[in-house]
C-alpha atoms as a PDB file:
ATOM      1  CA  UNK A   1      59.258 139.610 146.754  1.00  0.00           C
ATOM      2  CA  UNK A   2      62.895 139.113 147.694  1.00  0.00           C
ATOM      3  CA  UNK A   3      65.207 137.759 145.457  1.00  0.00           C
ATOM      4  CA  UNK A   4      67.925 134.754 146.846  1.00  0.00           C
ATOM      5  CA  UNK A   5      70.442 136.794 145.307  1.00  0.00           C
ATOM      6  CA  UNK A   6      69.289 140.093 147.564  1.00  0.00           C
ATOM      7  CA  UNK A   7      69.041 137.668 150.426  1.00  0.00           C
ATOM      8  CA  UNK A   8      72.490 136.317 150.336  1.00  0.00           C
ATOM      9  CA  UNK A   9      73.756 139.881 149.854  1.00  0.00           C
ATOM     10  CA  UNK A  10      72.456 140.621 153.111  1.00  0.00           C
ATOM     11  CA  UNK A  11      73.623 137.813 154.791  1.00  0.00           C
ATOM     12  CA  UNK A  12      77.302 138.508 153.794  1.00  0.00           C
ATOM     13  CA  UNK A  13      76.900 141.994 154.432  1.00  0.00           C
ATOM     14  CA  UNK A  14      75.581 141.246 158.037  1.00  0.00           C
ATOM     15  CA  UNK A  15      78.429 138.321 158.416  1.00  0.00           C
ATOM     16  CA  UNK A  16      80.733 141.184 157.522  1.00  0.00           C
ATOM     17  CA  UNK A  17      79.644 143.483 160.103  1.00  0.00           C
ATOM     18  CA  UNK A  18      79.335 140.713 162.763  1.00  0.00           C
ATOM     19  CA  UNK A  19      82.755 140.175 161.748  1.00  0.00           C
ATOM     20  CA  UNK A  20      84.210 143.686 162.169  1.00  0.00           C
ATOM     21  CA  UNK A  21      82.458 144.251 165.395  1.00  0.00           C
ATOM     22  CA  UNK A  22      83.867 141.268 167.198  1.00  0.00           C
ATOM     23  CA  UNK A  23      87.509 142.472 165.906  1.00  0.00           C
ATOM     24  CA  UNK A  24      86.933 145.916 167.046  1.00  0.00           C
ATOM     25  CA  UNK A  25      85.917 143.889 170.587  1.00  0.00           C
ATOM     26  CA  UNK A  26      88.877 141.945 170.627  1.00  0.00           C
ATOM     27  CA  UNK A  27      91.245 144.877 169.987  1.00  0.00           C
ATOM     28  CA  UNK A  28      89.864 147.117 172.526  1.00  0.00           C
ATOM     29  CA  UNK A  29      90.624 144.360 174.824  1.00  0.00           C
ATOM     30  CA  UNK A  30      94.016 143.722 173.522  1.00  0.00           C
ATOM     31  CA  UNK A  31      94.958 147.494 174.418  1.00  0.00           C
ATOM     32  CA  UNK A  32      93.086 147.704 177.217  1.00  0.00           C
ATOM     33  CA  UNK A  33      95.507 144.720 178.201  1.00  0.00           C
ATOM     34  CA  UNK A  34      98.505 146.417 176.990  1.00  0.00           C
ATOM     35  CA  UNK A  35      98.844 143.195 174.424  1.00  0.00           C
ATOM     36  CA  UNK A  36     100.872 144.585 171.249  1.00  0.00           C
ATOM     37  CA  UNK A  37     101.659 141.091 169.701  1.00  0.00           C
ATOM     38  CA  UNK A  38      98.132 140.544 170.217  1.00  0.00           C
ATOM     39  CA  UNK A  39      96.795 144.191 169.051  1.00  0.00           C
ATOM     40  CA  UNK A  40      99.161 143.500 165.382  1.00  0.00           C
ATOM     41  CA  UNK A  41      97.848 140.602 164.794  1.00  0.00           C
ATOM     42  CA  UNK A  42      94.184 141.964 164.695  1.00  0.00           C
ATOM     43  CA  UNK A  43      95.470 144.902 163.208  1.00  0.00           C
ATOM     44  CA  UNK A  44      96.873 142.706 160.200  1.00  0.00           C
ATOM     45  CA  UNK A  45      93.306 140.533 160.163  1.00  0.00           C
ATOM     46  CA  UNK A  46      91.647 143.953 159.695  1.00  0.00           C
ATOM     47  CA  UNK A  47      93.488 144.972 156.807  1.00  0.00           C
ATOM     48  CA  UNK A  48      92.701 141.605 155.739  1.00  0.00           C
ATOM     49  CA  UNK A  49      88.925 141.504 156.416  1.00  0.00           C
ATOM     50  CA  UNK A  50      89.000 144.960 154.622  1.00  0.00           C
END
């Protein structure tokens, strides 16, 4: 049987991963645009997301 604590691990870890995914999406777009206030700002919410 699963424990809730196992089961909220996995739930942040997956949050976390949805998380850095849609950041790596939005900063391909940002170069692809040639956006660089746009490309250090995700830059900076990387570092922050870790």
């Amino acid at each position: 049987m699963v424990r809730r604590s196992q089961v909220r691990q996995q739930i942040a870890q997956t949050h976390r991963s949805n998380l850095r995914e849609n950041l790596q999406r939005r900063m391909d777009i940002a170069r692809a645009k040639g956006d660089e206030a746009l490309l250090q700002k995700l830059t900076a919410e990387a570092a922050y997301i870790g």
